[in-house]
C-alpha atoms as a PDB file:
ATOM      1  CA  UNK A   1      13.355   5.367  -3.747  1.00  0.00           C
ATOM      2  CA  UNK A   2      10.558   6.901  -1.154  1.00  0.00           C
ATOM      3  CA  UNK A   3       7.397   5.310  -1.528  1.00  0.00           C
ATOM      4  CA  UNK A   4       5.701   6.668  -4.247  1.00  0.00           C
ATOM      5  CA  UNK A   5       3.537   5.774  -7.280  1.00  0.00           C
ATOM      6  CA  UNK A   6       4.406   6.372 -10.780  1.00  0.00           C
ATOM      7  CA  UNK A   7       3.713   9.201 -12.498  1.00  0.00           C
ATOM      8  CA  UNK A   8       1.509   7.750 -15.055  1.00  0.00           C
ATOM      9  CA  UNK A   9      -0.372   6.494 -12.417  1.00  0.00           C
ATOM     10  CA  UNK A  10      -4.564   6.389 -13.108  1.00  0.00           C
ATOM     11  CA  UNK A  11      -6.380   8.095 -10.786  1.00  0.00           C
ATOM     12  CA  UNK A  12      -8.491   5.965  -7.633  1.00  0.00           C
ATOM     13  CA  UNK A  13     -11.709   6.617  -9.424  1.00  0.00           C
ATOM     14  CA  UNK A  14     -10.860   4.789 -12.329  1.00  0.00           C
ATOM     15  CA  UNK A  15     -13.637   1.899 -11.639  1.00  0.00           C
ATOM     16  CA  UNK A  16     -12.585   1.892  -7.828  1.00  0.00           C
ATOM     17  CA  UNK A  17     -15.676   0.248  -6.925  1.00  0.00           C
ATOM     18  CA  UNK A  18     -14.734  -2.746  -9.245  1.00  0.00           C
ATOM     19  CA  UNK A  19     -12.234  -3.462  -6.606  1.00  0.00           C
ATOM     20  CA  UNK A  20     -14.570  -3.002  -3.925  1.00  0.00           C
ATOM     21  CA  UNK A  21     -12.234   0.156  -2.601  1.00  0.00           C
ATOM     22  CA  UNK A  22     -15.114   2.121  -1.428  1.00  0.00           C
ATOM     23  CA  UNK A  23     -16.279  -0.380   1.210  1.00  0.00           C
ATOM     24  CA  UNK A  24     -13.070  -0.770   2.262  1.00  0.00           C
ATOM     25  CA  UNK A  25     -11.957   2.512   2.288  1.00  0.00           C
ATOM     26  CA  UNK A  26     -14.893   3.146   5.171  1.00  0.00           C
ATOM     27  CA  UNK A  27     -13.820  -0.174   7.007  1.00  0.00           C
ATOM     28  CA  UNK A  28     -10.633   0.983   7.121  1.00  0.00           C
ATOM     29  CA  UNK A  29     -10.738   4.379   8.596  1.00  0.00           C
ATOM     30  CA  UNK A  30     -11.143   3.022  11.824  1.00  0.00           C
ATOM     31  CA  UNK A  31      -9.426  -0.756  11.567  1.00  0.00           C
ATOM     32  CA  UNK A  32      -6.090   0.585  10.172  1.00  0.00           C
ATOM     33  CA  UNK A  33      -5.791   1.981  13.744  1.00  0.00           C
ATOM     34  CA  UNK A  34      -5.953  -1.787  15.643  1.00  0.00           C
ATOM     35  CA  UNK A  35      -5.120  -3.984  12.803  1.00  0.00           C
ATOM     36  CA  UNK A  36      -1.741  -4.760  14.114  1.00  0.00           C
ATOM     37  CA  UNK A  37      -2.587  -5.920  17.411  1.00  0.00           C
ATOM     38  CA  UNK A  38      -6.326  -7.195  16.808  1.00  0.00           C
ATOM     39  CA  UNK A  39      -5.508  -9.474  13.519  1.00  0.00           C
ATOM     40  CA  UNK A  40      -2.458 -11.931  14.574  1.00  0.00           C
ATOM     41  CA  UNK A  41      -4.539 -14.575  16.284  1.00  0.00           C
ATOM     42  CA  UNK A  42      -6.710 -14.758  12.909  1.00  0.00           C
ATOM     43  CA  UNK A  43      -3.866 -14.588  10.489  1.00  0.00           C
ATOM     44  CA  UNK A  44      -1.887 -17.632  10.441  1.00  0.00           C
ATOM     45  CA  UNK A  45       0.965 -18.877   7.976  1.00  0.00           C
ATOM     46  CA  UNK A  46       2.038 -15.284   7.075  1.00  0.00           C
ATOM     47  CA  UNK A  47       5.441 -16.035   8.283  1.00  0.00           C
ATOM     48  CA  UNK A  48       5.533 -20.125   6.174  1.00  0.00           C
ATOM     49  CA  UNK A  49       3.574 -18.096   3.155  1.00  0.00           C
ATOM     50  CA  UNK A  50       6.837 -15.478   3.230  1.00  0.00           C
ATOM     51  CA  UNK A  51       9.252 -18.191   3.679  1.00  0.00           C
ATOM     52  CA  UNK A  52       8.037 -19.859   0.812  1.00  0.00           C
ATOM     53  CA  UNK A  53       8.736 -17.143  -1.668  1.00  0.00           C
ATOM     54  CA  UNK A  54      12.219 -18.062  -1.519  1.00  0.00           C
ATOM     55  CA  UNK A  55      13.869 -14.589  -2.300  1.00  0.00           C
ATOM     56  CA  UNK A  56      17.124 -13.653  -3.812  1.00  0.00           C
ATOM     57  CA  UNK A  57      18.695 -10.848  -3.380  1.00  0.00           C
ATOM     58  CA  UNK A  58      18.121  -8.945  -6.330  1.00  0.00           C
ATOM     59  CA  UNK A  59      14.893  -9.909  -7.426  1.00  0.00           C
ATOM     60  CA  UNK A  60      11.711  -8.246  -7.276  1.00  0.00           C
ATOM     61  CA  UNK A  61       8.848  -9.145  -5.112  1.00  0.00           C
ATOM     62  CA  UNK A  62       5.527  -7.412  -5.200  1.00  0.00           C
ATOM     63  CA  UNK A  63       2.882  -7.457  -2.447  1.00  0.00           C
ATOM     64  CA  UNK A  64      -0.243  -7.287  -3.376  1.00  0.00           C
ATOM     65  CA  UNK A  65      -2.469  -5.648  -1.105  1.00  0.00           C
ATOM     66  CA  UNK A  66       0.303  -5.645   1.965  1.00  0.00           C
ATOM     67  CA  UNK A  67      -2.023  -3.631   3.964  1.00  0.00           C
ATOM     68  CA  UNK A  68      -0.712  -1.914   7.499  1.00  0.00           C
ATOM     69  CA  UNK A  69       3.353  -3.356   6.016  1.00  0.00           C
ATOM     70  CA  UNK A  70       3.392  -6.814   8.092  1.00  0.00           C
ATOM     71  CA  UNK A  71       5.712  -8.665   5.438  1.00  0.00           C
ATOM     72  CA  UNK A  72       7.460  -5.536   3.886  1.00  0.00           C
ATOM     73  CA  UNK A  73      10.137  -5.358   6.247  1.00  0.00           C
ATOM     74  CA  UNK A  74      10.469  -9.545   5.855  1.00  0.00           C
ATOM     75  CA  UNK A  75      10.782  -9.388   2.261  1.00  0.00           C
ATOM     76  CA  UNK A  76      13.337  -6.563   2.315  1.00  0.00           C
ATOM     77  CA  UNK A  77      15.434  -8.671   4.587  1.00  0.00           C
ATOM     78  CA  UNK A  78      16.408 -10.938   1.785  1.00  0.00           C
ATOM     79  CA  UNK A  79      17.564  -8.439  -0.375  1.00  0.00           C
ATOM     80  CA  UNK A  80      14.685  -8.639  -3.161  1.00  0.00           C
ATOM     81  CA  UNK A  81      13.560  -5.140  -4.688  1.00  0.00           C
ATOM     82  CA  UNK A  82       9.899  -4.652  -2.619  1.00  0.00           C
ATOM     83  CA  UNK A  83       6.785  -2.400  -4.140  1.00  0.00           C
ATOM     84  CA  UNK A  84       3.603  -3.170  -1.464  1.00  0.00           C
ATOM     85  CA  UNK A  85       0.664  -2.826  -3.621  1.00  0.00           C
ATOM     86  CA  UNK A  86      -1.847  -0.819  -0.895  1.00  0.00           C
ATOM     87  CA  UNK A  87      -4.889   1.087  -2.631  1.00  0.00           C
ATOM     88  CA  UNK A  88      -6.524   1.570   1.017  1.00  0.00           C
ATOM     89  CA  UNK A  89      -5.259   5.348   2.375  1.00  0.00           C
ATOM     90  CA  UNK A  90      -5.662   4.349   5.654  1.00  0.00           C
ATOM     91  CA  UNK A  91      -3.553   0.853   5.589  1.00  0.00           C
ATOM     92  CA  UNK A  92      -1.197   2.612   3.280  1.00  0.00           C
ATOM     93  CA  UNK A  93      -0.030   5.725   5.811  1.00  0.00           C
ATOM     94  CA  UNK A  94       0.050   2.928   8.473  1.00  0.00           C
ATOM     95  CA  UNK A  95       2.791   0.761   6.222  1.00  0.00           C
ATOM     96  CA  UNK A  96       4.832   4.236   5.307  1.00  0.00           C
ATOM     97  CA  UNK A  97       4.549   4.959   8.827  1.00  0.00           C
ATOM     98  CA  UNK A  98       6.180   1.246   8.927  1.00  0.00           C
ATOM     99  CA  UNK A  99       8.612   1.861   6.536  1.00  0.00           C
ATOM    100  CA  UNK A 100       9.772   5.305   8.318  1.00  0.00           C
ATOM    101  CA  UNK A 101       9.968   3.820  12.023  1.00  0.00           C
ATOM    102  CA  UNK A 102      12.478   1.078  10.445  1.00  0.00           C
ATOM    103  CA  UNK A 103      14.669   2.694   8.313  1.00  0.00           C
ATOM    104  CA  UNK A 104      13.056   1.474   5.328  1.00  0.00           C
ATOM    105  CA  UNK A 105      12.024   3.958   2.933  1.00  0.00           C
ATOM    106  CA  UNK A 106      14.618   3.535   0.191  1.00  0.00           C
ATOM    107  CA  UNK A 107      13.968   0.011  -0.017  1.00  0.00           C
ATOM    108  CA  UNK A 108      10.553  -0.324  -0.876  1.00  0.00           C
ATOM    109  CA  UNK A 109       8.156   1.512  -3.204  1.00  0.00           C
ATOM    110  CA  UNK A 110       4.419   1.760  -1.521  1.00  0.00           C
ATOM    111  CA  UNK A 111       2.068   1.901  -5.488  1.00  0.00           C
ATOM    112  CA  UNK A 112      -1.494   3.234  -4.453  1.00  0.00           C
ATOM    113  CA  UNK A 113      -2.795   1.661  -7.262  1.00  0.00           C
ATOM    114  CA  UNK A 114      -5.206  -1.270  -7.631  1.00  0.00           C
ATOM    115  CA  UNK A 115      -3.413  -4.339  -8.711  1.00  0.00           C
ATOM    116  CA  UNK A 116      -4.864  -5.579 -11.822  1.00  0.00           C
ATOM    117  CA  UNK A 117      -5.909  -2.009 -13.274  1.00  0.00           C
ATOM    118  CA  UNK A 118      -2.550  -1.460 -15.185  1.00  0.00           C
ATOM    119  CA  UNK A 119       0.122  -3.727 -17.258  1.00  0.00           C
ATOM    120  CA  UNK A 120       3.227  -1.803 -15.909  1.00  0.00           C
ATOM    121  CA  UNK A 121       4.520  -4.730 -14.065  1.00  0.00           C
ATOM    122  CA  UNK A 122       3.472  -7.680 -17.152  1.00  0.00           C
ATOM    123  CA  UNK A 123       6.578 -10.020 -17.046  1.00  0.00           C
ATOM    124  CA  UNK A 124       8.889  -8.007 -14.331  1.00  0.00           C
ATOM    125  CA  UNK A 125       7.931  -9.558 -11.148  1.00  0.00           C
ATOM    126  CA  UNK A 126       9.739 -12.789  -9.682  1.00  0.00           C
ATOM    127  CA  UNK A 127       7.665 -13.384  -7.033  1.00  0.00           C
ATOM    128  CA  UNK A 128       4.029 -12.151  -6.034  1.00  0.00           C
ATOM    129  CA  UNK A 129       2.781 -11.938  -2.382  1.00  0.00           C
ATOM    130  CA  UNK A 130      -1.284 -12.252  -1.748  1.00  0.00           C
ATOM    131  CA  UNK A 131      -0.776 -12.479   2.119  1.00  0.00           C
ATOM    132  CA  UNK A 132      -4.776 -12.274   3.636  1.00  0.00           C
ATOM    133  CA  UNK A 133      -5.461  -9.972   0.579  1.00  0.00           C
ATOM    134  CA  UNK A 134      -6.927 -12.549  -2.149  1.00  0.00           C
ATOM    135  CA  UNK A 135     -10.028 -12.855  -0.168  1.00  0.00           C
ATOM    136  CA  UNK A 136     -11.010  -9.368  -0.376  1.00  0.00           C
ATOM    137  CA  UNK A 137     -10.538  -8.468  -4.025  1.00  0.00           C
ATOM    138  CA  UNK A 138     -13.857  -8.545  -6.110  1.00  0.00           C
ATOM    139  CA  UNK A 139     -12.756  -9.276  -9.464  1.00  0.00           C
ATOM    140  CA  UNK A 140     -10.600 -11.864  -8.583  1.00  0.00           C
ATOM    141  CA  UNK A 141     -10.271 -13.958 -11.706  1.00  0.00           C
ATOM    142  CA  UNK A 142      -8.927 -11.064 -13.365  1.00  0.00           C
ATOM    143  CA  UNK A 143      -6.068 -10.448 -10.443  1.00  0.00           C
ATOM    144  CA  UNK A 144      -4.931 -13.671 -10.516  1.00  0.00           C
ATOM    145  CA  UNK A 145      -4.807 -13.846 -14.240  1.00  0.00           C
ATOM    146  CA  UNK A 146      -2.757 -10.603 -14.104  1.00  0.00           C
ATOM    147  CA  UNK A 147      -0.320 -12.182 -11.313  1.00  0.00           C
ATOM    148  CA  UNK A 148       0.100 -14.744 -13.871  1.00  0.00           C
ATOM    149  CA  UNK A 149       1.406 -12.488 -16.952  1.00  0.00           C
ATOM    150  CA  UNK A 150       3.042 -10.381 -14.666  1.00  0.00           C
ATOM    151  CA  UNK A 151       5.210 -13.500 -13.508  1.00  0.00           C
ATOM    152  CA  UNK A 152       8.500 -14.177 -15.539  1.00  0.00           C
ATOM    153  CA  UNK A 153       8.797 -17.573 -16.783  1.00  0.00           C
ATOM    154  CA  UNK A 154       9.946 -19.627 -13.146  1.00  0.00           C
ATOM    155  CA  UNK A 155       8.672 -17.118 -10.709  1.00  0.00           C
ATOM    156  CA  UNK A 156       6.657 -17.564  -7.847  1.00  0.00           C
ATOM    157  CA  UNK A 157       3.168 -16.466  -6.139  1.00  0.00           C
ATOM    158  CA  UNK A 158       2.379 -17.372  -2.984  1.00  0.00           C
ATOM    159  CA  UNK A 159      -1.202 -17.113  -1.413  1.00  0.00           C
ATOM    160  CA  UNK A 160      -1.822 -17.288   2.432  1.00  0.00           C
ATOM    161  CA  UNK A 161      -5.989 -16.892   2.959  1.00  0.00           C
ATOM    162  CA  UNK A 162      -8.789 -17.734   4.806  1.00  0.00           C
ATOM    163  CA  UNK A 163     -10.525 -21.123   3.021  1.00  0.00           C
ATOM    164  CA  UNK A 164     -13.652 -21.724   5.391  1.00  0.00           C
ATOM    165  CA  UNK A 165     -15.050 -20.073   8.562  1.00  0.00           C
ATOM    166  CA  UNK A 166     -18.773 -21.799  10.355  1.00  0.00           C
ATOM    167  CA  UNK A 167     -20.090 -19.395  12.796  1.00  0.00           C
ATOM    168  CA  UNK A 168     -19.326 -16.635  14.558  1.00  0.00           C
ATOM    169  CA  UNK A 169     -15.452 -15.945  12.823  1.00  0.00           C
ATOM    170  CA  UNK A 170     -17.752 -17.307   9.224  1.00  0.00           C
ATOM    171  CA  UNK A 171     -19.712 -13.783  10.094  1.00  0.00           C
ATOM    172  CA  UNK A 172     -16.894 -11.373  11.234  1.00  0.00           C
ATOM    173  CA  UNK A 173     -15.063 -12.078   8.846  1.00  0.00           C
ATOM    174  CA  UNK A 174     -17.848 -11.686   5.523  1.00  0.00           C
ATOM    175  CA  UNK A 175     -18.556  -7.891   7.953  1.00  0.00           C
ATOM    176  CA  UNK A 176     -14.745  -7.321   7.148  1.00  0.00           C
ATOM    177  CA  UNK A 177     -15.464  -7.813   3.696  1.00  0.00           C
ATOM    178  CA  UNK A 178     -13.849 -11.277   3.005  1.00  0.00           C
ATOM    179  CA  UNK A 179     -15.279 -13.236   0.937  1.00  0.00           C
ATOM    180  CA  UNK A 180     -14.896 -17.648   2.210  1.00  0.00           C
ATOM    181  CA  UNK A 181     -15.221 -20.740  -0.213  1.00  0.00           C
ATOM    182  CA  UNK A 182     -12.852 -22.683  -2.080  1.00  0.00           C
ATOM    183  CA  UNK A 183     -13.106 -20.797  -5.413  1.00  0.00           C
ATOM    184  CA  UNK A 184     -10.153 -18.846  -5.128  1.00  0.00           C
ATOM    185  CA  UNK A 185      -7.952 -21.818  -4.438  1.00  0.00           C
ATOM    186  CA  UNK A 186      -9.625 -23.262  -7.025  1.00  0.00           C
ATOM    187  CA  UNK A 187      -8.603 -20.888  -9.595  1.00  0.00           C
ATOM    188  CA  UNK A 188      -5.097 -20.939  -8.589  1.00  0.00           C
ATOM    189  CA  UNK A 189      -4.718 -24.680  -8.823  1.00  0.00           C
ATOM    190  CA  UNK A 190      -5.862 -23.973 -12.036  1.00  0.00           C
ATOM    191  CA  UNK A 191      -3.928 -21.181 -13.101  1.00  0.00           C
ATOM    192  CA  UNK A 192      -0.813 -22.813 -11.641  1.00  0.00           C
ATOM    193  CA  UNK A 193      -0.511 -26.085 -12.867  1.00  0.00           C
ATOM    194  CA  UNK A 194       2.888 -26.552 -11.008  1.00  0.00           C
ATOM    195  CA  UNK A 195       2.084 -26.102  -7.256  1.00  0.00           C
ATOM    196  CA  UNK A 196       1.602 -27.121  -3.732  1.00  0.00           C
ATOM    197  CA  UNK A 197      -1.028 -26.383  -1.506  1.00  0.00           C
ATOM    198  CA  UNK A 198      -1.176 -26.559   2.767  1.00  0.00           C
ATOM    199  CA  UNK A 199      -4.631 -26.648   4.164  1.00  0.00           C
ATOM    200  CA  UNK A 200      -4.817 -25.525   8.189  1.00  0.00           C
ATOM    201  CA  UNK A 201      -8.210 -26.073  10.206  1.00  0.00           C
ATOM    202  CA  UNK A 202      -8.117 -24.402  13.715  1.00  0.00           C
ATOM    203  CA  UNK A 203     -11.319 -25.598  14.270  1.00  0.00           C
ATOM    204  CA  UNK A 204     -13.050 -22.255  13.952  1.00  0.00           C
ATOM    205  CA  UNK A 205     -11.926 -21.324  11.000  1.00  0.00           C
ATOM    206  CA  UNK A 206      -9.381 -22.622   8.334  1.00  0.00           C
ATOM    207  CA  UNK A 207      -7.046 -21.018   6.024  1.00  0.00           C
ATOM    208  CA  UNK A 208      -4.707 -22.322   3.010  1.00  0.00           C
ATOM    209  CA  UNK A 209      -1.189 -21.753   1.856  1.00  0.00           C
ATOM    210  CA  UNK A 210      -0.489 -22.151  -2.387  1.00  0.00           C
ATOM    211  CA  UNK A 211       2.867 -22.049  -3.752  1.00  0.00           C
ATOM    212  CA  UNK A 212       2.933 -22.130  -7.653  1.00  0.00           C
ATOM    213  CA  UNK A 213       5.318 -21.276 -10.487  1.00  0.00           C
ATOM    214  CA  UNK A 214       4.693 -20.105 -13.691  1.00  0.00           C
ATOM    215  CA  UNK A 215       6.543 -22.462 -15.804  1.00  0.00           C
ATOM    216  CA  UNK A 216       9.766 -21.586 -17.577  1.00  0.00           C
ATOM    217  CA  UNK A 217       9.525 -20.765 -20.954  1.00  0.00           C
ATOM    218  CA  UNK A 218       6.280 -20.720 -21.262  1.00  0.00           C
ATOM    219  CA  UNK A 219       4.243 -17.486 -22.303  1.00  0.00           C
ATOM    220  CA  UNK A 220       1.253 -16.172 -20.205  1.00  0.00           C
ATOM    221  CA  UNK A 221      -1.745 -17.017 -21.843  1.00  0.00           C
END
């Protein structure tokens, strides 16, 4: 399947700016173009927060917000069935241009679409991905109450974000549009009741890595 979005896709303007798209929209006209080599040094644990996913072959993986690709190509690798969730034009081309340069275009789906502003994937998703994307959704509760009904009973989302940045990285990063403070992993400890969390501080900045499972047999409230 080429990367695509569904036909019954909503258009962007349906409430973009509730996910903030507009800002980031203008950011990323110019940051798409150096995100891959200006971003490593700040984003740690991708690598531990794919790892921990755990894929089978077979299942299917979403990635919410997977931005310029990074983990598409690392979640294909175990087989799983791979949609990147990208809403951001200008991250998106950069991840098809990805997919394209490694032979990947059949094996994942690229959906333009907000996540959170549509049911279509309520129940069908074994594992969710928020790799450095959690921080810079708005409505937030509402995402990660959607990752929870779109979970089956057992699966697994993983969250690799920033937690807390003093300073000079506290500033560049809020310019970037990322919002810092414990809330979020607050929320998921609470959403999650099975889970384990990884706290990193590299002295200028620290970021966190959540595991949870949404428990078998047990209905999304």
């Amino acid at each position: 399947m080429a990367p695509s979005t569904s036909p019954a896709s909503p258009p962007l303007s349906e409430p973009a700016d509730r996910f903030g798209l507009a800002a980031l929209e203008g950011f990323y006209s110019f940051h798409a173009q150096i995100y891959d080599w200006s971003r490593p040094f700040l984003l740690r644990g991708r690598a531990h927060a794919v790892a921990a996913l755990a894929l089978a072959p077979g299942e299917r993986v979403l990635d919410v917000g997977c931005g310029t690709g990074w983990s598409l190509p690392r979640l294909a690798r175990s087989g799983a069935r791979v949609t990147g969730i990208e809403p951001c034009a200008a991250m998106r081309a950069r991840a098809s241009e990805r997919l394209a340069r490694l032979g990947l275009v059949e094996a994942v789906r690229l959906d333009p679409r907000p996540y959170g502003s549509h049911t279509e994937y309520e129940g069908a998703a074994d594992a969710i991905l928020f790799s450095y994307s959690l921080t810079m959704i708005p409505p937030y509760t509402e995402v990660l109450e959607r990752a929870r009904r779109d979970l089956r009973p057992g699966g697994r989302v993983v969250v690799v974000d920033f937690l807390e940045a003093p300073g000079p990285v506290g500033f560049g990063l809020r310019r970037s549009h990322v919002q810092l403070g414990p809330a979020r992993l607050e929320l998921l400890c609470r959403l999650f009741e099975t889970h384990g969390t990884r706290i990193r501080s590299l002295g200028l900045w620290s970021y966190f890595v959540f595991r949870g499972e949404r428990p078998a047999g047990v209905r999304a409230a």
